[in-house]
C-alpha atoms as a PDB file:
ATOM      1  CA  UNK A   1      -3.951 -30.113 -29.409  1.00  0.00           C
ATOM      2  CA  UNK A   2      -5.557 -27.423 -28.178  1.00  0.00           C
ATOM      3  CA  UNK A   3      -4.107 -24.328 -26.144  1.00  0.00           C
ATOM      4  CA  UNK A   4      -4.591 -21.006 -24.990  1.00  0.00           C
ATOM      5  CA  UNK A   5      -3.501 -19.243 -28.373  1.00  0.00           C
ATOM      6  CA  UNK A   6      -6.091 -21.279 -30.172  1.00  0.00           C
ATOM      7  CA  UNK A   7      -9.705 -20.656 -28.769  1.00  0.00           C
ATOM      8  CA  UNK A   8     -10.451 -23.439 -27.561  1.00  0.00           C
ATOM      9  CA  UNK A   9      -8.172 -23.829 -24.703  1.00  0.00           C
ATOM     10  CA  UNK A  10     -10.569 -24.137 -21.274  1.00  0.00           C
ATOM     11  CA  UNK A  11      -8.996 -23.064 -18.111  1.00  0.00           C
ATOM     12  CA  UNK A  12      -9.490 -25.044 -14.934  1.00  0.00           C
ATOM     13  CA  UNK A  13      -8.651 -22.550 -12.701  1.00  0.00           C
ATOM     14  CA  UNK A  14     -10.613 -20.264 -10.713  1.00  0.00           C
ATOM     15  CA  UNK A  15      -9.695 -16.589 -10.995  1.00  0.00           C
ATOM     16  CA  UNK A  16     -10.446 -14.811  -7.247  1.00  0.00           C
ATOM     17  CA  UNK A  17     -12.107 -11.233  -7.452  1.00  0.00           C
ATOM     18  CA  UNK A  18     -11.467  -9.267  -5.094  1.00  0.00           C
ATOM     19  CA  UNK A  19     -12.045  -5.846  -6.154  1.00  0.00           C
ATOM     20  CA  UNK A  20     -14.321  -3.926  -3.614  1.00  0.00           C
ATOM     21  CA  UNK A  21     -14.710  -7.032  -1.310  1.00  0.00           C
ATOM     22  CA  UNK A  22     -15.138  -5.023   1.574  1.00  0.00           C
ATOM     23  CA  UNK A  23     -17.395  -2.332  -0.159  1.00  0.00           C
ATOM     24  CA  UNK A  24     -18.757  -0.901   3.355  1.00  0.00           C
ATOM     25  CA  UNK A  25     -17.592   0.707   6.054  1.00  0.00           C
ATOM     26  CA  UNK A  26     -18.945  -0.083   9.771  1.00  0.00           C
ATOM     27  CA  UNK A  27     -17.210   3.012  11.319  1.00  0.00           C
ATOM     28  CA  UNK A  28     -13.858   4.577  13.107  1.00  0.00           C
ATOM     29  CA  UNK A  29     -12.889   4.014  16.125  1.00  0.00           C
ATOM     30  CA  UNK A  30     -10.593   7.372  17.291  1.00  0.00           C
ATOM     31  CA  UNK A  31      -9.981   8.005  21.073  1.00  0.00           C
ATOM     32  CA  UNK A  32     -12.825   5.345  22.186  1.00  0.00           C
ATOM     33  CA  UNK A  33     -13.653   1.905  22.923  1.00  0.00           C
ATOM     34  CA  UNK A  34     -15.886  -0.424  20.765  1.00  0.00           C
ATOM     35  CA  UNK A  35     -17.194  -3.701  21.794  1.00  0.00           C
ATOM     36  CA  UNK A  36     -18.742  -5.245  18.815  1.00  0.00           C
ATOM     37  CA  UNK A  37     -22.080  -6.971  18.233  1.00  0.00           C
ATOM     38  CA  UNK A  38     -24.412  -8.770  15.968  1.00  0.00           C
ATOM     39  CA  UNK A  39     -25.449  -5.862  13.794  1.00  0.00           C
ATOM     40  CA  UNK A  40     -22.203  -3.881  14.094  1.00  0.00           C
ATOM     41  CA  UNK A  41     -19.867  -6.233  12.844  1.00  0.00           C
ATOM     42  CA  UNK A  42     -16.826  -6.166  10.856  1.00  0.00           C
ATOM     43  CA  UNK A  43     -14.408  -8.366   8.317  1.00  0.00           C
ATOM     44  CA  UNK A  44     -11.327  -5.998   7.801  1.00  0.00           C
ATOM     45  CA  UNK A  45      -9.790  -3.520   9.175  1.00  0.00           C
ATOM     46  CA  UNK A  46      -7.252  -0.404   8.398  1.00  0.00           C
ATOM     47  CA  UNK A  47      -5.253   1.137  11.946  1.00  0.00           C
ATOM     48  CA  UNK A  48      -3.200   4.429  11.335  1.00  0.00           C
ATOM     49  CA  UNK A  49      -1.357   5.932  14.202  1.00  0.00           C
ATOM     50  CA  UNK A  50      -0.308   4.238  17.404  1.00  0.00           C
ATOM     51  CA  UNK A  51      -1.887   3.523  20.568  1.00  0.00           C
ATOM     52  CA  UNK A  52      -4.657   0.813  19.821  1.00  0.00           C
ATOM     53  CA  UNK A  53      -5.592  -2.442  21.667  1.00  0.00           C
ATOM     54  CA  UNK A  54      -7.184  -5.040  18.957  1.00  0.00           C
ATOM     55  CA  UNK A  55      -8.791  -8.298  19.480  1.00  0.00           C
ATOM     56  CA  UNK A  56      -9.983 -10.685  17.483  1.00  0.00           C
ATOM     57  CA  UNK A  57     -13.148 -12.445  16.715  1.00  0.00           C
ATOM     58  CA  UNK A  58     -12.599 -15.969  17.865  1.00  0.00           C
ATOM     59  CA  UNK A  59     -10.466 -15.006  21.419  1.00  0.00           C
ATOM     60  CA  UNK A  60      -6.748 -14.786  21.512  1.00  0.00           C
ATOM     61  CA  UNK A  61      -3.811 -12.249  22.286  1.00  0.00           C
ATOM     62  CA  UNK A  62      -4.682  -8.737  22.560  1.00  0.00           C
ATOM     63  CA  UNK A  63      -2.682  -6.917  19.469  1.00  0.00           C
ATOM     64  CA  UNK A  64      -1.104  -3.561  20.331  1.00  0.00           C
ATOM     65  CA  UNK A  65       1.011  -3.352  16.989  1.00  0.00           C
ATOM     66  CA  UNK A  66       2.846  -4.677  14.189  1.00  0.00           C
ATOM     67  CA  UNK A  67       0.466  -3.608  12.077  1.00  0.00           C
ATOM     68  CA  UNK A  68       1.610  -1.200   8.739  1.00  0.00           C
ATOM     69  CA  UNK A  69      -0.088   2.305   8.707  1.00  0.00           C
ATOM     70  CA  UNK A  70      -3.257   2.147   6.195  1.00  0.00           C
ATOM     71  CA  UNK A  71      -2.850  -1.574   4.994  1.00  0.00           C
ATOM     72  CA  UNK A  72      -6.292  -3.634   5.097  1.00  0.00           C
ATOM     73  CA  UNK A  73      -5.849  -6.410   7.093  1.00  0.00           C
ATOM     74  CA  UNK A  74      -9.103  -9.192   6.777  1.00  0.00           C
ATOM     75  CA  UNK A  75      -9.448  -9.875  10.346  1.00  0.00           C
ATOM     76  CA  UNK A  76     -12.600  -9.887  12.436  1.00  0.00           C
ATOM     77  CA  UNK A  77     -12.242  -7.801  15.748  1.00  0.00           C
ATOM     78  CA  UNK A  78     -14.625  -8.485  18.535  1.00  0.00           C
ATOM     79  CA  UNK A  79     -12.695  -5.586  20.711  1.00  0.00           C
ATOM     80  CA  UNK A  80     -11.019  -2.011  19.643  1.00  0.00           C
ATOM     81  CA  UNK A  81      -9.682   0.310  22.016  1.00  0.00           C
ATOM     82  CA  UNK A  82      -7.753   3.783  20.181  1.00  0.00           C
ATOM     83  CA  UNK A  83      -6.113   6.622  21.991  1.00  0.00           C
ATOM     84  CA  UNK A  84      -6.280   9.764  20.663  1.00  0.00           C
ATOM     85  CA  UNK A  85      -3.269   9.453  18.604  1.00  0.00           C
ATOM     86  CA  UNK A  86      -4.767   5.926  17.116  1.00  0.00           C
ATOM     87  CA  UNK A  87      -7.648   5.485  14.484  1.00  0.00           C
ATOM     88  CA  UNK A  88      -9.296   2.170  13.754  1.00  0.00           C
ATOM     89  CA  UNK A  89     -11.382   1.668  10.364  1.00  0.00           C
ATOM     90  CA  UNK A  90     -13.638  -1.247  10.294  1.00  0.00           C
ATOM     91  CA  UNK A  91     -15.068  -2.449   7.490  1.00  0.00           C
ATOM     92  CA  UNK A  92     -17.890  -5.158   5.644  1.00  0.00           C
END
């Protein structure tokens, strides 16, 4: 019977990579609002500070926190309002 130690043991799983998914970044949002479009659009985000308004692609709540300092979160925002003591990275 084959197995893993073997050689000829075949996985049936697939592996995710996810290493540099979201290689480039849109832009920051700091002390301004951003209304996104068509060409300036985004698939993650970082927020460090507080005093943001987020919204997401597809409609919903407006999100004004709960959100950990410098973790990427894959979301697509369609609105981003910072205060000056709020920055917003978006990212592709």
């Amino acid at each position: 019977m084959a197995n893993a130690m073997s050689g000829s043991f075949v996985s049936r799983t697939k592996s995710n990579q996810f290493v540099n998914m979201y290689s480039t970044f849109v832009g920051s949002v700091n002390d301004a609002i951003l209304d996104t479009t068509g060409s300036n659009f985004n698939t993650a985000f970082t927020v460090y500070g507080t005093g943001y308004q987020l919204k997401g692609h597809d409609g919903g709540a407006v999100m004004t926190g709960g959100f950990e300092s410098g973790s990427l979160y894959p979301i697509k925002l369609s609105y981003v309002s910072a205060s000056s003591n709020a920055r917003v990275n978006l990212f592709r």
